[in-house]
Protein backbone atom coordinates (compact mmCIF):
# COMPACT_ATOMS: atom_id res chain seq x y z
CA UNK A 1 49.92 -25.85 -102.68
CA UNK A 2 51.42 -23.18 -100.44
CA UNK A 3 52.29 -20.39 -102.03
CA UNK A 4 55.31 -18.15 -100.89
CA UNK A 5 55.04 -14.80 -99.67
CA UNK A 6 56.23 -12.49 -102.32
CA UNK A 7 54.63 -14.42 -104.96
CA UNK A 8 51.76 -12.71 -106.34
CA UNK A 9 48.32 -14.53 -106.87
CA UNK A 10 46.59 -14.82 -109.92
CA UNK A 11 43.82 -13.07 -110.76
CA UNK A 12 40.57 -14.65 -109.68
CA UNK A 13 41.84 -16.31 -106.89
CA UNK A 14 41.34 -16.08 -103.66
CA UNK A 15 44.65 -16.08 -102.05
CA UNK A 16 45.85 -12.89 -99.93
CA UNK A 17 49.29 -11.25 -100.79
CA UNK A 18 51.57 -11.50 -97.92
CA UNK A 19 54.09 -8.98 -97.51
CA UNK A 20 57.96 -9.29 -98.19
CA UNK A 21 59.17 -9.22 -94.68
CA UNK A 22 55.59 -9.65 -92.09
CA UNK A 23 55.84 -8.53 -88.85
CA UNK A 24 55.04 -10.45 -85.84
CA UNK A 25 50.94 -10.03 -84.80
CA UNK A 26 50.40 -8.78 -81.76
CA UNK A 27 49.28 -11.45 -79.16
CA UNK A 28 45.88 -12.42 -79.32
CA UNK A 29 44.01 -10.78 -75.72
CA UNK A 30 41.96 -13.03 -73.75
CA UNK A 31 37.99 -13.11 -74.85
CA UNK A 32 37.42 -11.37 -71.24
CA UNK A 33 39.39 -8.33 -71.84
CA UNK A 34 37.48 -7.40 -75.10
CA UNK A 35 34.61 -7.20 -73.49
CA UNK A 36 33.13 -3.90 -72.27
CA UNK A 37 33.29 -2.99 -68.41
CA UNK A 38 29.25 -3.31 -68.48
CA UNK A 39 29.73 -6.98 -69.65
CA UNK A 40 32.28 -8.05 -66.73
CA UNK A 41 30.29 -6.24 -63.68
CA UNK A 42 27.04 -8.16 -65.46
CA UNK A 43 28.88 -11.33 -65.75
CA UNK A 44 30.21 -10.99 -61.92
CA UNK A 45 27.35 -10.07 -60.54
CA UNK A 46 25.98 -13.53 -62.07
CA UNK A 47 28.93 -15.58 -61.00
CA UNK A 48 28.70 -14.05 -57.33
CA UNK A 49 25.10 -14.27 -57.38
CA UNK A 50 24.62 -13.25 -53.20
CA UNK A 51 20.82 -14.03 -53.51
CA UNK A 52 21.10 -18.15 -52.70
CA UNK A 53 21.84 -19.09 -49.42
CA UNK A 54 23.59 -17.70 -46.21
CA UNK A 55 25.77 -14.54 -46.95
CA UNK A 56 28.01 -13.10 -44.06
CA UNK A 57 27.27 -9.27 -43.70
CA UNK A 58 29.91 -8.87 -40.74
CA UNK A 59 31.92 -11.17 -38.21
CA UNK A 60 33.02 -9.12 -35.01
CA UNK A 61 35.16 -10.74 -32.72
CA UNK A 62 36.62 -10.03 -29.25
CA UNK A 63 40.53 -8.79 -29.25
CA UNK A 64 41.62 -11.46 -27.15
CA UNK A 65 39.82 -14.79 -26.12
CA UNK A 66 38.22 -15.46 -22.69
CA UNK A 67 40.09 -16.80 -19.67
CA UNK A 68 37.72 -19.56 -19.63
CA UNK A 69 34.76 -20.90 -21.61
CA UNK A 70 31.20 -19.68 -20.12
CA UNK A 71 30.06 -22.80 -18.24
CA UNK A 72 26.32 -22.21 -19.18
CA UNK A 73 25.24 -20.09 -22.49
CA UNK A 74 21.49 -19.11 -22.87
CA UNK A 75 19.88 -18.68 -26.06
CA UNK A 76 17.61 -15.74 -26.31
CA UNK A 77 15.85 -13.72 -28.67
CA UNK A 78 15.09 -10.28 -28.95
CA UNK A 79 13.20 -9.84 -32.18
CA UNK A 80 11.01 -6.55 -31.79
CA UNK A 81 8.18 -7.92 -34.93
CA UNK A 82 7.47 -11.95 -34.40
CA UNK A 83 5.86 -12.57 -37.54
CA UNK A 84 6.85 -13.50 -41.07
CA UNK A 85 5.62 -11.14 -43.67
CA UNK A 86 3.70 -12.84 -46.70
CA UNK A 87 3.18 -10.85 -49.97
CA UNK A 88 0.01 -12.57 -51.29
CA UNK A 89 -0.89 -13.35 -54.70
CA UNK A 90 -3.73 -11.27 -56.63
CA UNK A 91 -6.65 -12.44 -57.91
CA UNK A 92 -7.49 -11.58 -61.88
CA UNK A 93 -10.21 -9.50 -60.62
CA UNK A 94 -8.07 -7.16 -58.68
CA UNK A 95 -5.24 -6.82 -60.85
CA UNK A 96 -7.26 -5.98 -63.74
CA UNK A 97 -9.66 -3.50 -61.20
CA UNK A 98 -6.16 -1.96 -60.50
CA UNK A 99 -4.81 -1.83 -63.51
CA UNK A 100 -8.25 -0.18 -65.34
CA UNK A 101 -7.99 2.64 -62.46
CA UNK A 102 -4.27 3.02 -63.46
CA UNK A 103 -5.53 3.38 -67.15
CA UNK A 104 -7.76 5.95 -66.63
CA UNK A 105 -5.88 7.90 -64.85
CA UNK A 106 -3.26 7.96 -67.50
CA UNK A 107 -5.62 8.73 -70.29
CA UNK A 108 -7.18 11.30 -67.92
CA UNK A 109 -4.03 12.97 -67.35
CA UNK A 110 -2.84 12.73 -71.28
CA UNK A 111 -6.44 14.60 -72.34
CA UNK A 112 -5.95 17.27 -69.97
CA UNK A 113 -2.37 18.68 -70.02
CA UNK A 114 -1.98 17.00 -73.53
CA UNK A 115 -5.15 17.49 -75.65
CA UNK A 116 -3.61 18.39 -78.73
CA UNK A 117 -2.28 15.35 -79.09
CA UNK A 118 -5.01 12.96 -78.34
CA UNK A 119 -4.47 11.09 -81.21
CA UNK A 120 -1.53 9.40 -79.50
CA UNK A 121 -3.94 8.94 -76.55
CA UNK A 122 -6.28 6.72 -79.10
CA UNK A 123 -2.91 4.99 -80.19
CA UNK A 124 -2.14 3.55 -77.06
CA UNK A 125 -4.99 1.69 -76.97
CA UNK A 126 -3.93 -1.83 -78.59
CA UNK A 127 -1.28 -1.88 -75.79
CA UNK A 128 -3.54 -1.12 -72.70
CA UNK A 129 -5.70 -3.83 -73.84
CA UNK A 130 -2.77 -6.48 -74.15
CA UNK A 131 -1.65 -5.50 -71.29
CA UNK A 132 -4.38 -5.88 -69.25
CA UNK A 133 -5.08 -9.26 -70.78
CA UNK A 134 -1.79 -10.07 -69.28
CA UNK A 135 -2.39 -9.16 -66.29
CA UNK A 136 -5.58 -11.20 -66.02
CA UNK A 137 -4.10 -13.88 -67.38
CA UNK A 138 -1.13 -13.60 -64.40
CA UNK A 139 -3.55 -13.19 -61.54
CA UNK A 140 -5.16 -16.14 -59.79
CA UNK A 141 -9.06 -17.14 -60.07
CA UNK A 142 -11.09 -16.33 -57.03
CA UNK A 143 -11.55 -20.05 -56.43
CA UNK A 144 -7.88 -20.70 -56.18
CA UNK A 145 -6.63 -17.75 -54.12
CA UNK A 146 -9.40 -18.82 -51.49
CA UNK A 147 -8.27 -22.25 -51.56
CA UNK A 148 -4.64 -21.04 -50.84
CA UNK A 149 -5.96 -18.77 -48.12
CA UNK A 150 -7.78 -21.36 -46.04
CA UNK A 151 -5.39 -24.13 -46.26
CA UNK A 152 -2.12 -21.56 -45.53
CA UNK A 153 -2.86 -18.23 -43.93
CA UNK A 154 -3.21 -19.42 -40.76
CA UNK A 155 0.06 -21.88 -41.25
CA UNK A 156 1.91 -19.04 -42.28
CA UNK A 157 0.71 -16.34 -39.45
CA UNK A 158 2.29 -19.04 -37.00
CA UNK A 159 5.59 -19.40 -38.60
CA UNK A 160 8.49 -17.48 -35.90
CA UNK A 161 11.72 -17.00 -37.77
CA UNK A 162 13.59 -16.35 -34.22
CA UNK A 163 11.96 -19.40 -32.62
CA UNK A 164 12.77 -21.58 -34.61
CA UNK A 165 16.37 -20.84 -35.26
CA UNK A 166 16.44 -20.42 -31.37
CA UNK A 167 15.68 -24.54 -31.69
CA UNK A 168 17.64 -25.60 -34.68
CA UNK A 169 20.95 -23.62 -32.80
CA UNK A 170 20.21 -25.28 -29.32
CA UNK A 171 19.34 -28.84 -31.58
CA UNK A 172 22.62 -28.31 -33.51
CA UNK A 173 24.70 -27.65 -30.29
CA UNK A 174 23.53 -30.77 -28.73
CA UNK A 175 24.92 -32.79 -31.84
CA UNK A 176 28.02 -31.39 -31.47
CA UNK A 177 28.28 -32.93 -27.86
CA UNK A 178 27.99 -29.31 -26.61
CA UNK A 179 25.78 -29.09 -23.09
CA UNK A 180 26.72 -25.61 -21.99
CA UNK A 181 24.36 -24.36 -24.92
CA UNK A 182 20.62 -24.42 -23.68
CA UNK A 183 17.15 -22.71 -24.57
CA UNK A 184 16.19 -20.12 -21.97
CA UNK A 185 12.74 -20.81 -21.37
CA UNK A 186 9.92 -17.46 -22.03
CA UNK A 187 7.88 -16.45 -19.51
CA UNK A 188 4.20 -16.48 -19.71
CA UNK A 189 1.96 -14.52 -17.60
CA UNK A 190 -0.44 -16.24 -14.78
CA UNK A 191 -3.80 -17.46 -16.40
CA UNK A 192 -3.83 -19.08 -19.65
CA UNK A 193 -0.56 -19.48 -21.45
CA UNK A 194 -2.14 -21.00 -24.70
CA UNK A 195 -4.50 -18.01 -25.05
CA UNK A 196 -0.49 -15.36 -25.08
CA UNK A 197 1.34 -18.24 -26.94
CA UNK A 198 -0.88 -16.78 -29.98
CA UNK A 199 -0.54 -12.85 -29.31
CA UNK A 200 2.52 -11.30 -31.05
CA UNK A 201 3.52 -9.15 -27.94
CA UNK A 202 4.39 -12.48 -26.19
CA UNK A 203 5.72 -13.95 -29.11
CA UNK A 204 7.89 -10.94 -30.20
CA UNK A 205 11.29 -11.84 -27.78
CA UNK A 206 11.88 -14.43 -24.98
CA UNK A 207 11.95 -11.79 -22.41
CA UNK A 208 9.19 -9.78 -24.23
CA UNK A 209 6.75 -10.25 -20.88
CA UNK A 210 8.42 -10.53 -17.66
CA UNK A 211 7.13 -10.63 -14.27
CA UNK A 212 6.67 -7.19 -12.63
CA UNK A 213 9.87 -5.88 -10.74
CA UNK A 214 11.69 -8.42 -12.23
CA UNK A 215 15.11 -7.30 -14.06
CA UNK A 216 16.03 -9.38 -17.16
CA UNK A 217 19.74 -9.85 -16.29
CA UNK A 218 18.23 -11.71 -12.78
CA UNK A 219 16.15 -13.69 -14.71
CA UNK A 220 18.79 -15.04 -17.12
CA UNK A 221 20.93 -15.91 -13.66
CA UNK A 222 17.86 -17.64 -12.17
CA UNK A 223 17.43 -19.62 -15.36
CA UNK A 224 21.01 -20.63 -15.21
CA UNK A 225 22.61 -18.26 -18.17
CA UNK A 226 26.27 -17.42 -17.30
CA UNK A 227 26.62 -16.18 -20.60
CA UNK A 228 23.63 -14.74 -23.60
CA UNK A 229 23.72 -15.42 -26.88
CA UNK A 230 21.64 -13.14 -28.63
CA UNK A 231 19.32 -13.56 -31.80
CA UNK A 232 18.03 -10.93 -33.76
CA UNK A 233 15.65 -11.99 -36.75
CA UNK A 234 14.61 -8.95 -38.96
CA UNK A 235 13.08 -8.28 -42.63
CA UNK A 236 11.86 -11.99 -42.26
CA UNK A 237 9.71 -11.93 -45.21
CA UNK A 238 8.33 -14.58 -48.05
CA UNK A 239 7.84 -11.52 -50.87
CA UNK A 240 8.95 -10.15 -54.37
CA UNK A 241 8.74 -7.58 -56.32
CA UNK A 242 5.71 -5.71 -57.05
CA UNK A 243 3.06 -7.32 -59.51
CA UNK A 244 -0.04 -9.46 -59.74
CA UNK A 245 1.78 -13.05 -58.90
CA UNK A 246 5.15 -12.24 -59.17
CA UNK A 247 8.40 -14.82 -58.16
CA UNK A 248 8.38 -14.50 -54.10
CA UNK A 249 12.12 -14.99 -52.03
CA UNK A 250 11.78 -16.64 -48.42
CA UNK A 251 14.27 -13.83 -46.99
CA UNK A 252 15.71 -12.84 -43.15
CA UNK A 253 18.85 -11.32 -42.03
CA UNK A 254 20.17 -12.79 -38.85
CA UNK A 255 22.27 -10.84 -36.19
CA UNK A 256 23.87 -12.59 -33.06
CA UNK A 257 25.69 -10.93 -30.36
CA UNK A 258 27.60 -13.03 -27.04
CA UNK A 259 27.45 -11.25 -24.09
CA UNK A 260 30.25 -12.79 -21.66
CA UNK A 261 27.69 -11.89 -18.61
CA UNK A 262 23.84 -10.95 -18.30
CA UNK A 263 24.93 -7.13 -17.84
CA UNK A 264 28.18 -6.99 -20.25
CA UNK A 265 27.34 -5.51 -23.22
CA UNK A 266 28.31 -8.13 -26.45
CA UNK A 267 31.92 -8.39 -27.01
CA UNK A 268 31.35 -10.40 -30.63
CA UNK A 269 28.90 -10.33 -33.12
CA UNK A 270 28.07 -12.09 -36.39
CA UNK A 271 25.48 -10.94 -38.76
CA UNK A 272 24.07 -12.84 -41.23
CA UNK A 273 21.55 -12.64 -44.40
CA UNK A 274 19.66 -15.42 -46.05
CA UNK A 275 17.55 -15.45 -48.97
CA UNK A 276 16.04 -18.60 -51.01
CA UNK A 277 15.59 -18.93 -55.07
CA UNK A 278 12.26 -17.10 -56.03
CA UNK A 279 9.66 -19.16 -57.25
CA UNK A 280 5.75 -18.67 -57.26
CA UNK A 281 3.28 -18.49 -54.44
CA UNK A 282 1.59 -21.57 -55.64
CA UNK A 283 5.14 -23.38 -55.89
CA UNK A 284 5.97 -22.56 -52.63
CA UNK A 285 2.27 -24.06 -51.00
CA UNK A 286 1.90 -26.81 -53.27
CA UNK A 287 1.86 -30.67 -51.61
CA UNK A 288 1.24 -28.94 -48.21
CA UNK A 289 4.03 -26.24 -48.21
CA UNK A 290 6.50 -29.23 -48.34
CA UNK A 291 8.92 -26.88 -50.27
CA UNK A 292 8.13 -23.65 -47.98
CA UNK A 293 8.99 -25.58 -44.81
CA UNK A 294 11.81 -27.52 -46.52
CA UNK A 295 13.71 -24.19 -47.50
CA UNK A 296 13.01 -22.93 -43.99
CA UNK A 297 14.37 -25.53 -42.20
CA UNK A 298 17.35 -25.58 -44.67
CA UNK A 299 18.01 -22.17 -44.05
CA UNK A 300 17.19 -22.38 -39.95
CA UNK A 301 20.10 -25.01 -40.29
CA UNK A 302 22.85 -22.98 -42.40
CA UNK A 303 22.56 -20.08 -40.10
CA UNK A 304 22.78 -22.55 -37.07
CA UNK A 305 26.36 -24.13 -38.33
CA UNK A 306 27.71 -20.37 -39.05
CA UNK A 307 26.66 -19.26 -35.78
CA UNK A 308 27.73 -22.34 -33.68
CA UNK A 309 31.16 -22.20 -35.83
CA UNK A 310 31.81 -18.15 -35.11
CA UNK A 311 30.91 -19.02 -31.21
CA UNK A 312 33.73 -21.41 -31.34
CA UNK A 313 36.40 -19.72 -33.36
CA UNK A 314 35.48 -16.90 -30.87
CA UNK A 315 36.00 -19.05 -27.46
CA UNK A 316 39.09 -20.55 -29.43
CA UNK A 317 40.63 -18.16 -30.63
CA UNK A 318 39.29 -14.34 -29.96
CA UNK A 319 38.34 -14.30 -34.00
């Protein structure tokens, strides 16, 4: 039974008075603005996570396009450090080594500038030793950080971030039905190339050894580059944050640059960042590293289509 407003209820019951004449409630905000500003820039930062995948730091374009497509473009890198950097698990030996040396210190430091209270010092106790029992627990054995080590390290001290996105590009160009897009080839010096295709000097750039008196900008003619497109590979790292065996990110950022002529300087530019989900060293090598060379090539071929799509907005258009 609904009872009218300016009938009173009776007592015991649970009915609310209403007033004679009730005014219109305000309208009702949206959940989103009732929540604090620490809540939304949380909440954004989660919806816009930048952290998976291919993010575009900049996109430079000439003013106005070319007169003419460049009949022949050569691929180049210039990467001044080759190699990818691997943060390495720790064994339970080290991290709890570490983390005793850490320990003392501390309770060195509180008995000397704090010895009146060394009571609190004894206090701590309890949590030193759970903590180090979680960091043993969190560190690998000995057995299986040396089986990691010998079936990886020297995988993994091979691996060239610039190379192969270098070979996905020029692989990705050719599927397009593009031919004026080509590898330009790296000198070696006379003897034994197989011996410098393992040094990181050679491996640093494509023109990171050439022959004496020899100017880069003739080489690139005599290889057939009318045009240079540029790659730039650096912070190429498989790492985390600091800890025992913490979550590790497969991470690079990317810079290309065109160069209409061997000796222009680059009239467009596109700079890019990748960086993979974080998972565990042991994720990452288990069934052979399938996952560590899957996300590689996954992210060798994003950067490719962004790159090969910029070059042609930029011969299409001017940006």
């Amino acid at each position: 039974m609904t009872r009218a407003p300016d009938e009173l209820p009776t007592p015991g019951s649970m009915v609310a008075s209403f007033p004679s004449n009730p005014r219109p409630s305000p309208p009702r905000q949206p959940r989103w603005r009732r929540w604090s500003p620490l809540t939304l820039v949380v909440l954004a930062g989660c919806a816009t996570d930048p952290g998976r995948g291919v993010t575009v730091l900049e996109r430079q374009s000439p003013p106005s396009p070319p007169a003419s497509p460049p009949p022949r473009v050569g691929l180049i890198s210039t990467n001044p450090l080759p190699l990818l950097r691997i943060q390495w698990p720790r064994t339970r030996q080290q991290a709890l080594a570490d983390f005793s040396e850490d320990a003392n210190h501390f309770l060195w430091g509180f008995m000397t500038y704090a010895g009146f209270l060394w009571p609190a010092a004894f206090a701590t106790t309890p949590y030193l030793s759970a903590r180090a029992a979680a960091v043993g627990l969190s560190g690998l054995s000995s057995q299986e950080f040396h089986r990691l080590w010998e079936a990886h390290s020297d995988r993994l001290s091979q691996v060239l971030v610039h190379d192969g996105l270098r070979q996905t590009i020029a692989a990705e160009a050719r599927a397009r039905g593009w031919t004026n897009v080509f590898l330009v080839s790296k000198p070696w010096p006379a003897g034994q190339p197989e011996q410098f295709a393992r040094m990181a000097f050679f491996l640093a750039a494509t023109l990171a050894w050439l022959p004496p008196d020899t100017h880069p900008a003739d080489y690139l003619r005599a290889q057939g580059a009318d045009a240079v497109l540029e790659l730039e590979v650096t912070g190429a790292a498989l790492a985390g944050k600091p800890g025992t065996n913490p979550p590790l990110t497969l991470s690079y950022r990317l810079e290309a640059r065109l160069r209409p002529a061997p000796t222009q300087p680059p009239v467009a530019r596109l700079r890019l960042a990748y960086r993979s989900k974080p998972r565990k060293f042991d994720h990452w090598m288990e069934n052979d590293a399938q996952l560590f060379r899957e996300q590689l090539q996954s992210s060798y071929l994003q950067c490719a289509d962004h790159i090969l799509d910029w070059y042609q907005a930029t011969l299409a258009t001017g940006g």
